[in-house]
Structure formats: C-alpha cells, structure tokens
C-alpha atoms as a PDB file:
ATOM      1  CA  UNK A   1      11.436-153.431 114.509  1.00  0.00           C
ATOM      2  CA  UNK A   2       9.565-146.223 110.966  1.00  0.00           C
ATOM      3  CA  UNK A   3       9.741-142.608 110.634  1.00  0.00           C
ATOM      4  CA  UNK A   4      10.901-142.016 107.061  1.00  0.00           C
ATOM      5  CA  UNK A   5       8.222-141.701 104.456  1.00  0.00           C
ATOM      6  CA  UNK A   6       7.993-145.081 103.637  1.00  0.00           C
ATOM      7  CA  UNK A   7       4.683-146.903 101.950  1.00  0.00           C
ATOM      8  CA  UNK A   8       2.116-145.303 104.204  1.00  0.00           C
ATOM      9  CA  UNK A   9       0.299-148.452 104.318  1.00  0.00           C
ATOM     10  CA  UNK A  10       0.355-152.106 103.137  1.00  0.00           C
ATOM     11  CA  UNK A  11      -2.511-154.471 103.012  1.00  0.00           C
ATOM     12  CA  UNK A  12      -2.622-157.668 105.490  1.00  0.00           C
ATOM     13  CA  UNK A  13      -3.168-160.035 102.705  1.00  0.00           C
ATOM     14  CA  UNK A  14      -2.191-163.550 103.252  1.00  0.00           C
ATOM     15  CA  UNK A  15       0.973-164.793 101.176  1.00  0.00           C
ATOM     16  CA  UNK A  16       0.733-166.475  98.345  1.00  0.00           C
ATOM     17  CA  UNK A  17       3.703-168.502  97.474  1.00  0.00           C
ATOM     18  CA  UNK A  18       5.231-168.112  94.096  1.00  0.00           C
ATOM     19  CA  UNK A  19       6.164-171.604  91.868  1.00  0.00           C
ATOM     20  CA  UNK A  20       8.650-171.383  89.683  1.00  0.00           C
ATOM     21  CA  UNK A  21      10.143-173.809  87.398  1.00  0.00           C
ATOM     22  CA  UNK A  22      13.981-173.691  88.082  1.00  0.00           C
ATOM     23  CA  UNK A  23      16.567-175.246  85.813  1.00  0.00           C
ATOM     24  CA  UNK A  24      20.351-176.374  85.980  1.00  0.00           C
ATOM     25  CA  UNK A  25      22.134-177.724  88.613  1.00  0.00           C
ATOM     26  CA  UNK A  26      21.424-175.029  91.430  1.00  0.00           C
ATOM     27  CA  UNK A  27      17.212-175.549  90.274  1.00  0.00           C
ATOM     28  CA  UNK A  28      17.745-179.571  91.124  1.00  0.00           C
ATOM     29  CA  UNK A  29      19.973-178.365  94.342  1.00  0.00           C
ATOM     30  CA  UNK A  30      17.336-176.154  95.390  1.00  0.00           C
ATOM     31  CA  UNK A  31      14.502-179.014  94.567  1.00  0.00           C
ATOM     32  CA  UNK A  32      15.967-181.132  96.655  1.00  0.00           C
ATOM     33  CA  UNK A  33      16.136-178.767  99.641  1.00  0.00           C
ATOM     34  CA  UNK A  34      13.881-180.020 102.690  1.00  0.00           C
ATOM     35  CA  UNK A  35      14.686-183.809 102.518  1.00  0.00           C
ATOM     36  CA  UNK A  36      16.060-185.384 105.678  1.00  0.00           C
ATOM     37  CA  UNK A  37      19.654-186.009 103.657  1.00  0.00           C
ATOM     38  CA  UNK A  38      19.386-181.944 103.122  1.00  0.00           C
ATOM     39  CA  UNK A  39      17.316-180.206 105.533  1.00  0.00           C
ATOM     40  CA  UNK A  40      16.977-176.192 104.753  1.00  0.00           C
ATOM     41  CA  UNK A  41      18.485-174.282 107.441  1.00  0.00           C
ATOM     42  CA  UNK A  42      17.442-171.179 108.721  1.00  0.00           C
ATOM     43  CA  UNK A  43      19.240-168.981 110.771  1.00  0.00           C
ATOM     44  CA  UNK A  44      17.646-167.350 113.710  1.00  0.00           C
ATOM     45  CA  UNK A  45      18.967-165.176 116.744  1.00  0.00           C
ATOM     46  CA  UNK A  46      17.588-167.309 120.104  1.00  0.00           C
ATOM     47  CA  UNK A  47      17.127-170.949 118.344  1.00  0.00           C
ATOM     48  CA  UNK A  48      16.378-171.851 121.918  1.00  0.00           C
ATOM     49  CA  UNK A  49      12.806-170.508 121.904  1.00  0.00           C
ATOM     50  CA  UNK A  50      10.231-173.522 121.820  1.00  0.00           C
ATOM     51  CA  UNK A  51       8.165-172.062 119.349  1.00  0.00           C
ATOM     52  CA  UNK A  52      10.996-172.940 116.560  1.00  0.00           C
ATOM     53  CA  UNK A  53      11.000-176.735 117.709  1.00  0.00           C
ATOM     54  CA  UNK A  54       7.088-176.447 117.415  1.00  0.00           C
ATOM     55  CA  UNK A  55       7.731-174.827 113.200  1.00  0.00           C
ATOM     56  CA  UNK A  56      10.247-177.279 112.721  1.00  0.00           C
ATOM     57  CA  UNK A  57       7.639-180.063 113.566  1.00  0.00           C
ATOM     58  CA  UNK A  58       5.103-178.261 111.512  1.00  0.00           C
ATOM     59  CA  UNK A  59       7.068-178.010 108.451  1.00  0.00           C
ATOM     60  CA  UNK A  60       7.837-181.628 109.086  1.00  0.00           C
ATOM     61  CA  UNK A  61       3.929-182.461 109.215  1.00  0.00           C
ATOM     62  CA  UNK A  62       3.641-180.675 105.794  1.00  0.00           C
ATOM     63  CA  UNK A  63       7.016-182.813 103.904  1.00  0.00           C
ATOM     64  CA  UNK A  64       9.803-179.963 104.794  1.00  0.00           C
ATOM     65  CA  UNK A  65      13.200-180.896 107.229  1.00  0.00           C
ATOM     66  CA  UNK A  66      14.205-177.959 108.699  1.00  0.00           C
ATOM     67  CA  UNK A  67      17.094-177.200 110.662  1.00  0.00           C
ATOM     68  CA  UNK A  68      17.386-174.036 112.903  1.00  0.00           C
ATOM     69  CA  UNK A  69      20.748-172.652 113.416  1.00  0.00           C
ATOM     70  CA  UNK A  70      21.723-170.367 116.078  1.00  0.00           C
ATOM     71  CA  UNK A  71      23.470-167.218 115.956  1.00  0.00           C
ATOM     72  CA  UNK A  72      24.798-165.369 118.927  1.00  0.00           C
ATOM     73  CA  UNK A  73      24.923-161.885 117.616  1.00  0.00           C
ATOM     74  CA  UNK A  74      22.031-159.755 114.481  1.00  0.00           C
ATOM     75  CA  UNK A  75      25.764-159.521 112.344  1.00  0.00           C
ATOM     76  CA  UNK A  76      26.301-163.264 112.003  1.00  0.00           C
ATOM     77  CA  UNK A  77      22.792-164.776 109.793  1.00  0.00           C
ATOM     78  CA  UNK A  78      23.253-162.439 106.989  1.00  0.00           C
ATOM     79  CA  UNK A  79      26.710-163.301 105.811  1.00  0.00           C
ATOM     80  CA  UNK A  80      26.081-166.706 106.669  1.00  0.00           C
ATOM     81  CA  UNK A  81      23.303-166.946 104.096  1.00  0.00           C
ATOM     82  CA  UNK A  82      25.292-164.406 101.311  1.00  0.00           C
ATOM     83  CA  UNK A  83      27.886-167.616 101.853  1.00  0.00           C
ATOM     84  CA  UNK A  84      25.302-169.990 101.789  1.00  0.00           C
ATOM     85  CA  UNK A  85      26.103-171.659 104.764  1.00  0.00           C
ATOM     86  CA  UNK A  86      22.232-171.521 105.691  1.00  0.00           C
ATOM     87  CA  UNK A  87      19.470-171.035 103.292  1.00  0.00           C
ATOM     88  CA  UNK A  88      17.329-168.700 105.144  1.00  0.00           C
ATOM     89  CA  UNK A  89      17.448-166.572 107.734  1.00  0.00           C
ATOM     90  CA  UNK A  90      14.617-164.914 110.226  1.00  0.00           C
ATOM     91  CA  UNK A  91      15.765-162.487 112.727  1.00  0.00           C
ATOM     92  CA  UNK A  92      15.691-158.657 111.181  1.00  0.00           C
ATOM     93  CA  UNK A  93      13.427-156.689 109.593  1.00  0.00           C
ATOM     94  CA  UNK A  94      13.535-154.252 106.307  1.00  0.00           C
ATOM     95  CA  UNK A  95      15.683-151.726 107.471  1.00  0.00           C
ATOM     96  CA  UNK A  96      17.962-153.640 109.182  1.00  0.00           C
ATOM     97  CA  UNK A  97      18.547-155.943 105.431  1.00  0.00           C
ATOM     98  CA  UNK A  98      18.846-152.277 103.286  1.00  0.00           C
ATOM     99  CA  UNK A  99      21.524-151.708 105.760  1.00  0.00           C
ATOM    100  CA  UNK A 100      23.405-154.633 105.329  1.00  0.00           C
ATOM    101  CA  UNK A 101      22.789-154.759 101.331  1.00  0.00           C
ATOM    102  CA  UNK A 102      23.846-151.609 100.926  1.00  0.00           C
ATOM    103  CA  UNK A 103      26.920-151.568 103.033  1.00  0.00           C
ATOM    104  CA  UNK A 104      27.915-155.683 101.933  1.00  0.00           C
ATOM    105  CA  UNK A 105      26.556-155.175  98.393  1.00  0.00           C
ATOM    106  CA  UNK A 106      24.328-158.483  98.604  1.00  0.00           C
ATOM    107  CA  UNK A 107      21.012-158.610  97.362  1.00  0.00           C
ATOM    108  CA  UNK A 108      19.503-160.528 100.167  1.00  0.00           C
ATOM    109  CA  UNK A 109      15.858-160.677  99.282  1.00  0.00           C
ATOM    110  CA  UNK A 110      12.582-161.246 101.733  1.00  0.00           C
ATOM    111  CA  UNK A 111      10.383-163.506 101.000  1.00  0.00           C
ATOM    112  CA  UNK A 112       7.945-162.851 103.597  1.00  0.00           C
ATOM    113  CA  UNK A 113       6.835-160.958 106.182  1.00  0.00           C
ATOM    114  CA  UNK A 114       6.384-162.355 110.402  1.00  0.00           C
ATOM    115  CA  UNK A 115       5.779-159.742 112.799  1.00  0.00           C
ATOM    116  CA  UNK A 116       6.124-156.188 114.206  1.00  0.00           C
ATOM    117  CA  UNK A 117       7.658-156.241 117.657  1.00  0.00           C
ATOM    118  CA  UNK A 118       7.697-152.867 119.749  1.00  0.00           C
ATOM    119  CA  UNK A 119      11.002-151.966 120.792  1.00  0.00           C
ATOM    120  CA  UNK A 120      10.984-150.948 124.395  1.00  0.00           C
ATOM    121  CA  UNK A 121      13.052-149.095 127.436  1.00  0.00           C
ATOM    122  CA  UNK A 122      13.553-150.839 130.514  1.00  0.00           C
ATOM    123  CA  UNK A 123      14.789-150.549 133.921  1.00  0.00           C
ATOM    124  CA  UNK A 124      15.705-152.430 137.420  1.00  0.00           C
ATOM    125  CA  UNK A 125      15.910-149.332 138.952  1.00  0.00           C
ATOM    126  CA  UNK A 126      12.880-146.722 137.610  1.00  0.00           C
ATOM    127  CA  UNK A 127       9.110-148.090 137.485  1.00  0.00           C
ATOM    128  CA  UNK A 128       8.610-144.798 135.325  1.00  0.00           C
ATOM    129  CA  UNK A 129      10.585-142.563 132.729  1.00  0.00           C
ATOM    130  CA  UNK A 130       9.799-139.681 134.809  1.00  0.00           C
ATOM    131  CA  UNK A 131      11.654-141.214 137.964  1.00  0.00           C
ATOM    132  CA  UNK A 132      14.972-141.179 135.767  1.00  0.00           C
ATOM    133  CA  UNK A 133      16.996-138.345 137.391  1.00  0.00           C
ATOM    134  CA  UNK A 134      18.245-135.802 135.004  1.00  0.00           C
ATOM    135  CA  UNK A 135      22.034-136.275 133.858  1.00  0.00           C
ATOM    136  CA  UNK A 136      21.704-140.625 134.210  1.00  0.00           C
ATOM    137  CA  UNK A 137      23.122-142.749 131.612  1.00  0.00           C
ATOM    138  CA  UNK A 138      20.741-144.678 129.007  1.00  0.00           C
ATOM    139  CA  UNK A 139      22.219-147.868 126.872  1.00  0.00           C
ATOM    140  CA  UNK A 140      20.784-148.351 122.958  1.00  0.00           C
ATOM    141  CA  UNK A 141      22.210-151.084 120.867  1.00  0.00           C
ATOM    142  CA  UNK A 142      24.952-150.055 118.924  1.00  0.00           C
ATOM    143  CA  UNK A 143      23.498-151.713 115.204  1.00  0.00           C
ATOM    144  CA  UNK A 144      22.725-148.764 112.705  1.00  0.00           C
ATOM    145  CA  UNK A 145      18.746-149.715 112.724  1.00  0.00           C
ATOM    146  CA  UNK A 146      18.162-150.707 116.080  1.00  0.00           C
ATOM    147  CA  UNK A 147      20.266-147.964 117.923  1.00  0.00           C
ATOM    148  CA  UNK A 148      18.255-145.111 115.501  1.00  0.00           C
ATOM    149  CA  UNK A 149      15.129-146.989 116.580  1.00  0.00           C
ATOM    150  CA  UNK A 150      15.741-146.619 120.150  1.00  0.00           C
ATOM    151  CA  UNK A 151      17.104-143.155 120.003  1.00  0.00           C
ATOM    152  CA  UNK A 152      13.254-142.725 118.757  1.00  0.00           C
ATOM    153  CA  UNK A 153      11.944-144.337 121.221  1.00  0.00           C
ATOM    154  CA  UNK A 154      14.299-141.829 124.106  1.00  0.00           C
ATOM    155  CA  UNK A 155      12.836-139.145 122.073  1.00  0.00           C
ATOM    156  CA  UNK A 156       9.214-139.912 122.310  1.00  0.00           C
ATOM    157  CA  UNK A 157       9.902-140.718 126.313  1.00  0.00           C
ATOM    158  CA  UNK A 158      10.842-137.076 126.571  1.00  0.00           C
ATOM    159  CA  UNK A 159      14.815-138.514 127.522  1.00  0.00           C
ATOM    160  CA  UNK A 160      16.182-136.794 124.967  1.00  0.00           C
ATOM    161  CA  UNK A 161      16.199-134.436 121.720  1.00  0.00           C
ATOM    162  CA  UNK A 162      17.447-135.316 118.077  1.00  0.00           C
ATOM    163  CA  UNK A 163      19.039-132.833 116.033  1.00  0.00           C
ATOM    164  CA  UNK A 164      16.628-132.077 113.344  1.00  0.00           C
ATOM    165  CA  UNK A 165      14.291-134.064 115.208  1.00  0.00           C
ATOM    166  CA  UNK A 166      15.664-137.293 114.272  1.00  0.00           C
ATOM    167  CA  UNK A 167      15.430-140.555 111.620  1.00  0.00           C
ATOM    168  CA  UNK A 168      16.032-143.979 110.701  1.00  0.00           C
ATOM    169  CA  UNK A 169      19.419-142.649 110.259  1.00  0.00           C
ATOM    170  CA  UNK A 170      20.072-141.426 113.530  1.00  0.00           C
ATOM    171  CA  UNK A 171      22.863-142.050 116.177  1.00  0.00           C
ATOM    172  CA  UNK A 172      24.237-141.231 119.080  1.00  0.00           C
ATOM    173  CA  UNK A 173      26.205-138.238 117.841  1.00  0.00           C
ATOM    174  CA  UNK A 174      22.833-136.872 116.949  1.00  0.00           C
ATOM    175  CA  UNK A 175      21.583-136.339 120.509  1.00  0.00           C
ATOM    176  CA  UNK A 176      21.429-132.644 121.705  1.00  0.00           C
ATOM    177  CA  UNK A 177      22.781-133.287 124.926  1.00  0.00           C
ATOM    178  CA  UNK A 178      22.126-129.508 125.539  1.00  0.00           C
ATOM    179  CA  UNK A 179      18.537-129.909 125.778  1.00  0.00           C
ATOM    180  CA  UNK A 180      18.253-133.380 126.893  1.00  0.00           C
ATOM    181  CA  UNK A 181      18.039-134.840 130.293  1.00  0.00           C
ATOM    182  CA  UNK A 182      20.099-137.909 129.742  1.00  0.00           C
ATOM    183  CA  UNK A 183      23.391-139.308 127.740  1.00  0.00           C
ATOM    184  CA  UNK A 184      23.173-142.408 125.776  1.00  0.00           C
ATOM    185  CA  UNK A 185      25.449-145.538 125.431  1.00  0.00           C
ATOM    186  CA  UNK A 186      25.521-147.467 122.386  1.00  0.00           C
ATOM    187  CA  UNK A 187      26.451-151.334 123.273  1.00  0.00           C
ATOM    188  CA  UNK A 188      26.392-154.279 121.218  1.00  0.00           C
ATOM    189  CA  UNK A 189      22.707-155.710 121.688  1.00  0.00           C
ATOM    190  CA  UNK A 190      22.786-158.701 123.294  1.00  0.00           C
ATOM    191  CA  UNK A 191      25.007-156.646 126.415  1.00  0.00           C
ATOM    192  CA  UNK A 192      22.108-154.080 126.785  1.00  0.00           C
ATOM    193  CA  UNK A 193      20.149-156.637 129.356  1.00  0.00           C
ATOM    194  CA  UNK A 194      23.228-156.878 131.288  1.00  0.00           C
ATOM    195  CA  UNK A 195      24.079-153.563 131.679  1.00  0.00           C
ATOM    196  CA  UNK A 196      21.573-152.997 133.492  1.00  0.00           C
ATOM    197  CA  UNK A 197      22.690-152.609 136.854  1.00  0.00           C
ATOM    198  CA  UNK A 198      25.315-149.676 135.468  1.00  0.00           C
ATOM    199  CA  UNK A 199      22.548-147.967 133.946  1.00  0.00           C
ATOM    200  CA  UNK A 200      19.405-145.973 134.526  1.00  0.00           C
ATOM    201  CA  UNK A 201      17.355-147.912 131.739  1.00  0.00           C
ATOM    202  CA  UNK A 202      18.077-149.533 128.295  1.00  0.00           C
ATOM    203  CA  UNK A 203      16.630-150.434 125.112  1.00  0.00           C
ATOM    204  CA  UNK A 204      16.362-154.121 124.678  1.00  0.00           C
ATOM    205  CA  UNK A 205      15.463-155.921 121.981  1.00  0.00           C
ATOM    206  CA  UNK A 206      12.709-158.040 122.438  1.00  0.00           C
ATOM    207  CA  UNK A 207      15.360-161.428 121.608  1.00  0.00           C
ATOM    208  CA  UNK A 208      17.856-160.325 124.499  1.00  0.00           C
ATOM    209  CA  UNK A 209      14.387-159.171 127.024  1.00  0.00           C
ATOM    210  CA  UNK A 210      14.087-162.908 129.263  1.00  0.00           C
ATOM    211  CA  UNK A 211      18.297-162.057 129.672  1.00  0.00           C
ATOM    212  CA  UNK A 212      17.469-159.114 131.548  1.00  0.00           C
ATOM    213  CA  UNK A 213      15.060-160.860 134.431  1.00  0.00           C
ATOM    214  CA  UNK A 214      11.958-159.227 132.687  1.00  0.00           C
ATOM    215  CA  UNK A 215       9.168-159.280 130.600  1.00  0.00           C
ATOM    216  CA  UNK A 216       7.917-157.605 127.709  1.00  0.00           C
ATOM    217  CA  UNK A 217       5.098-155.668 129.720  1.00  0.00           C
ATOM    218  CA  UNK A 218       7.888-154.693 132.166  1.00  0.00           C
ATOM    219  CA  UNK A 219       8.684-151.868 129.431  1.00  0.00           C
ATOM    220  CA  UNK A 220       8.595-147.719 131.073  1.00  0.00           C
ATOM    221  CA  UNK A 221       8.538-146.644 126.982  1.00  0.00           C
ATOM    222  CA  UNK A 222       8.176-148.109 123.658  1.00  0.00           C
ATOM    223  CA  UNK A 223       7.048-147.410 120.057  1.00  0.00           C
ATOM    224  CA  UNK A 224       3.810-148.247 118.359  1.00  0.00           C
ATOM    225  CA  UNK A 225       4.179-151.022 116.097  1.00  0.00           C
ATOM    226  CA  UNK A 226       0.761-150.437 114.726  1.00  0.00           C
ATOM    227  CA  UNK A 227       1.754-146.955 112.846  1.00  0.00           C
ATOM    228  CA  UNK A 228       1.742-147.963 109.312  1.00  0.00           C
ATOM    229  CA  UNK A 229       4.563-145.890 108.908  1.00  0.00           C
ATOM    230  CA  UNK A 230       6.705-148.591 110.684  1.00  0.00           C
ATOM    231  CA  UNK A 231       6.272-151.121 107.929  1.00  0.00           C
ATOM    232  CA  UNK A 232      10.265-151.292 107.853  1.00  0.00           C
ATOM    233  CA  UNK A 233      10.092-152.399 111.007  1.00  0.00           C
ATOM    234  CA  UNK A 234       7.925-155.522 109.737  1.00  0.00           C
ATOM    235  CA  UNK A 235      10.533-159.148 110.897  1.00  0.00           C
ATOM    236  CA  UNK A 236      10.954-161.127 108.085  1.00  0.00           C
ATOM    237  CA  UNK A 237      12.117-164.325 106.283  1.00  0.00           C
ATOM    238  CA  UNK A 238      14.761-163.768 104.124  1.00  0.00           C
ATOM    239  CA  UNK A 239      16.794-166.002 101.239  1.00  0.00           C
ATOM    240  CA  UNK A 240      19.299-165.153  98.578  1.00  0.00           C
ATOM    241  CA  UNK A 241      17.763-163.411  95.544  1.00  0.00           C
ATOM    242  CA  UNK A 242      17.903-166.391  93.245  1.00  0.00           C
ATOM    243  CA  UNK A 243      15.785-168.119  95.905  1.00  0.00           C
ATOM    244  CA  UNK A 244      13.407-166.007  96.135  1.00  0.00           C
ATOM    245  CA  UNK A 245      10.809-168.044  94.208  1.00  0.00           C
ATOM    246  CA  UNK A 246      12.121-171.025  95.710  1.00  0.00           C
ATOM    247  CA  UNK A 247       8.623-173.252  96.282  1.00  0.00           C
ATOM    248  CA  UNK A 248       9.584-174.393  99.335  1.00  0.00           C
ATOM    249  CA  UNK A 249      11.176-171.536 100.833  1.00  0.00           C
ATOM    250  CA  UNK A 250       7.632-170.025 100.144  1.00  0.00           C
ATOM    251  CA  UNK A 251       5.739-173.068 101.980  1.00  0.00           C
ATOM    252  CA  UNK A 252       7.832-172.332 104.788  1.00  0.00           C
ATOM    253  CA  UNK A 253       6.442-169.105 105.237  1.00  0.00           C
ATOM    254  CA  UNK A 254       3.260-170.036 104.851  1.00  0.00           C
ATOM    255  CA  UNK A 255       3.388-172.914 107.469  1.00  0.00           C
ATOM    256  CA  UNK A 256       4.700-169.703 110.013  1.00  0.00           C
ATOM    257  CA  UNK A 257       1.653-168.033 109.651  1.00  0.00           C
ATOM    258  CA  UNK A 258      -1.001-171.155 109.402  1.00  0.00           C
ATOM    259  CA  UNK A 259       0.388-173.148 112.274  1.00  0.00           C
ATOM    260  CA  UNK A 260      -1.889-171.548 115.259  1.00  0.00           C
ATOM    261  CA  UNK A 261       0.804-173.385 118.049  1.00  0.00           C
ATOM    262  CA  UNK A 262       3.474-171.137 115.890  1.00  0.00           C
ATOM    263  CA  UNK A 263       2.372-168.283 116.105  1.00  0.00           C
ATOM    264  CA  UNK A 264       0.766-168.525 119.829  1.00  0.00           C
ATOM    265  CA  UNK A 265       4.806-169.916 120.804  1.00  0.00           C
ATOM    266  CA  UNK A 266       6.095-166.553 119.184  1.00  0.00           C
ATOM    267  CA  UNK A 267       3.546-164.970 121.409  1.00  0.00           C
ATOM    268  CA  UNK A 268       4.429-165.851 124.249  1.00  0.00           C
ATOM    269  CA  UNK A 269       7.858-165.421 123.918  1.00  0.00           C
ATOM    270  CA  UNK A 270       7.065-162.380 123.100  1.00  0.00           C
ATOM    271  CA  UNK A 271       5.307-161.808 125.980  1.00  0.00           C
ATOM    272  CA  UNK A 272       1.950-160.865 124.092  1.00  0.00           C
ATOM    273  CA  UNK A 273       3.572-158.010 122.296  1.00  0.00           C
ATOM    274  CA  UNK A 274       3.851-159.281 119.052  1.00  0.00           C
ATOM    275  CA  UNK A 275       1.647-157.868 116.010  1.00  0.00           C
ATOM    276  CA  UNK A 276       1.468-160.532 113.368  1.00  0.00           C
ATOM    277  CA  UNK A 277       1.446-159.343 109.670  1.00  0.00           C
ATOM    278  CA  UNK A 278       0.849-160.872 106.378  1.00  0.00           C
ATOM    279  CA  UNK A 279       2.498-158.608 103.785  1.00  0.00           C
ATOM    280  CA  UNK A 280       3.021-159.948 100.735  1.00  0.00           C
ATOM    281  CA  UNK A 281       6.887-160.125  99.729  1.00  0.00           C
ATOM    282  CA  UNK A 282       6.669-157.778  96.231  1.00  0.00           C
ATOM    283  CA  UNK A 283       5.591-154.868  99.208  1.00  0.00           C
ATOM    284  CA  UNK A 284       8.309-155.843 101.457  1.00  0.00           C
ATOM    285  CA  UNK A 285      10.550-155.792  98.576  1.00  0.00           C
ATOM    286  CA  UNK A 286       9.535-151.840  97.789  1.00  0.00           C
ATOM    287  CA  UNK A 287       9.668-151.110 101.153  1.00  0.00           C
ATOM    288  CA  UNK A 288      13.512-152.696 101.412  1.00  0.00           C
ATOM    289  CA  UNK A 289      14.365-150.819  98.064  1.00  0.00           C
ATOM    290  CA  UNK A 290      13.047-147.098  99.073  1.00  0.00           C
ATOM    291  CA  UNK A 291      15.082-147.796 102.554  1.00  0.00           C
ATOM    292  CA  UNK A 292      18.076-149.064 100.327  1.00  0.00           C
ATOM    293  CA  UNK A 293      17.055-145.269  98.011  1.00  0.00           C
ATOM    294  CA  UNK A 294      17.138-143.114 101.057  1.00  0.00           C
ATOM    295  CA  UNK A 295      20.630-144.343 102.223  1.00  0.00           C
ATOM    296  CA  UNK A 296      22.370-143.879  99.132  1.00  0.00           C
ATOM    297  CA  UNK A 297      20.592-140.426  99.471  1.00  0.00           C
ATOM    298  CA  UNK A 298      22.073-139.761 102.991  1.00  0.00           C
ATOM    299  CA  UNK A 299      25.738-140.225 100.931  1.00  0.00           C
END
C-alpha cells in the first residue's frame, strides 16, 4: 500500500532476473539455496493463505524448496531477514522498507515488485461514511506508513482534515480536530479488525480484513491503487542487498507472476482487489531511495 512526488509513472514491464556469478563462501551458500537440505525461506504476514502453498508447489515444479514462515505482526520479517534468519521476505511495500532502512540502518533491497492493494475503511455499524455521526471514534494502524496511508484515506472520505493537507509522513497528531468530524485511534494493525465493535469504522489492512467478518468489497472508503503516484505503495519481494542478484531469489519472483493459480489465489484472498504489477526492481529501487531522500529531508 502515494502522495509525495515520487516517479510519476513506471512501466509494467515483466522482470527480468539478473545472473550473477557469485564467489566465496557466502556465493556457494547462496548457490545452494533452494535444495530440500536448504530450502529458502520467505517470510510473509498470513502464511495461512492457500495461495502460498499453491507458490511453494510452483517453485517446486520449477527446482526451488521453499519454505514460508509466518510472522504475526509487519515489525517481525524485516529484522528477521537483516539477521538472516529467513532469506526473503514479502509482506510491505516501498515506503514501508525506506522506513525501516532508514530508522534500522539496513539496506534491505527489493528485488521485485507483486501488487498494489487499496487500503480501505470499514465498519459493522455504518453501510456509508456519511452515516458516521460527527464526534465518533475512527482506528488507523499505528505503523508510520500504513497509519499516514489511512489518515489519507479519512481525508479523502471527508472524516477528517490534515494540517497542511497531509503526506506520507503524516500522523495522528496531524489531524485538525477543529475542522474535522471525527478523532482517530492509532492501534497496532492486526487489532484494527477487532476493534471494531468499540469503533465507528477502521482502516484495515487488507492481511488482517477475513479477521474482521468481512470482505474486501465490504469497504465505505478507500484509495486508488491505480494513481501512478502510489508506486510506493507497490508490495514487494525483498532480500538483503548482497542478494539482490541472487539467481534464484530472482526465479522466485518470476514464478509469482507466471504461475496463473498464484496470482488468481492472491486474488481471491484479496477479494478481487488486487492490482498486479510488474515493475522492474532498478525502479523499485529509485522509488525506495527518493522515499529513503525525503525522510532524511523531514529531519
């Protein structure tokens, strides 16, 4: 799951994996990856969708073991891979990696791109935005990226104002409650689904949606994944940055996006809202570093 000026368009091209000869002890570690004796791991948030038992038996069909592990909460995969206790991960997209690189001082590298997901408002109480009475309480998820995302989202709904009419970089301190008709929670993300019997409406992201008793299409507001300037938003796999011409970290990628029963799983998981994209990694990589530019700009 942008409004900063960032790369007002990339081209859907389709990936093109990068081999590169590696050398010394970490090259024949790395070669080895994807054997049954060392399987690469990636790290996802909701292993228990059946679309990653249907990659992990296409990588299989192509020569790669994979093993998916599962991570409860968006802060876990990231260190995880910086310690290499997983080799990939696939659960955030560009922002949400500038973040952490900036703020861990990793260089956590994508190496390809999956999907833009719309991040939406819901509600077990209000079929509409407009039925929210004036003064109700709103949840967001409490991550830097995801929380300014929804705050966007509350905007565009008419919910509330943001100072200087907000950013990436906004939070909950940067709602004018003056001139807004609501207040705004921030909770950790997986908790927004479940608060929503204290709460007029949250934003859920679309990992923690099937927690909350809905679907996708159930959302009263969203964004527009299809505005090129949400490119940061793009979901993508991601590997240390002396992987990232790893050859079969690459093929892994490009099994994602050429396995049809992949990419219709993710679908319906996603309950038809994903928007699948092919951007090639040396964009994504911009993309991350003018997000990672306009932090250390922010001070």
């Amino acid at each position: 799951m942008s409004k900063k000026k960032i790369f007002a368009a990339l081209a859907a091209l389709p990936l093109i994996a990068t081999l590169a000869a590696c050398s010394g002890a970490s090259a024949e570690a790395s070669a080895e990856k994807g054997t049954a004796e060392n399987p690469v791991k990636i790290g996802v948030v909701g292993a228990s969708d059946p679309y990653w038992e249907t990659y992990t038996q296409a990588a299989a069909d192509e020569g790669i073991t994979v093993e998916i592990v599962d991570f409860g909460e968006y802060t876990q995969p990231n260190p995880a891979l910086a310690e290499g206790d997983i080799d990939i991960n696939q659960f955030q997209h560009v922002i949400y990696l500038a973040q952490y690189n900036e703020a861990s001082g990793d260089d956590l590298t994508p190496i390809g791109a999956t999907a833009i997901y719309p991040l939406g408002l819901y509600s077990t109480q209000y079929d509409s935005v407009e039925d929210i009475p004036d003064g109700s309480d709103v949840a967001v998820p409490n991550d830097e990226s995801n929380q300014a995302r929804g705050l966007l989202v509350l905007q565009s709904a008419g919910l509330i104002e943001l100072k200087d009419g907000g950013s990436v970089f906004s939070t909950v301190a940067d709602v004018d409650e003056s001139a807004s008709r609501v207040t705004v929670t921030a909770l950790e993300a997986s908790l927004t689904p479940t608060s929503l019997p204290d709460v007029a409406a949250a934003i859920i992201n679309n990992d923690f949606i099937e927690d909350s008793g809905l679907k996708a299409s159930d959302a009263i507001a969203q964004d527009d994944p299809a505005d090129p300037n949400a490119v940061p938003y793009i979901n993508i796999f991601v590997t240390k940055a002396e992987d990232a011409d790893n050859s079969v970290y690459n093929k892994l990628v490009e099994i994602y996006h050429n396995s049809q029963d992949v990419l219709d799983g993710v679908q319906k998981t996603a309950g038809g809202t994903a928007q699948f994209v092919d951007t090639p990694a040396k964009d994504l990589q911009t993309s991350l570093d003018e997000v990672v530019a306009d932090i250390k700009a922010q001070g």
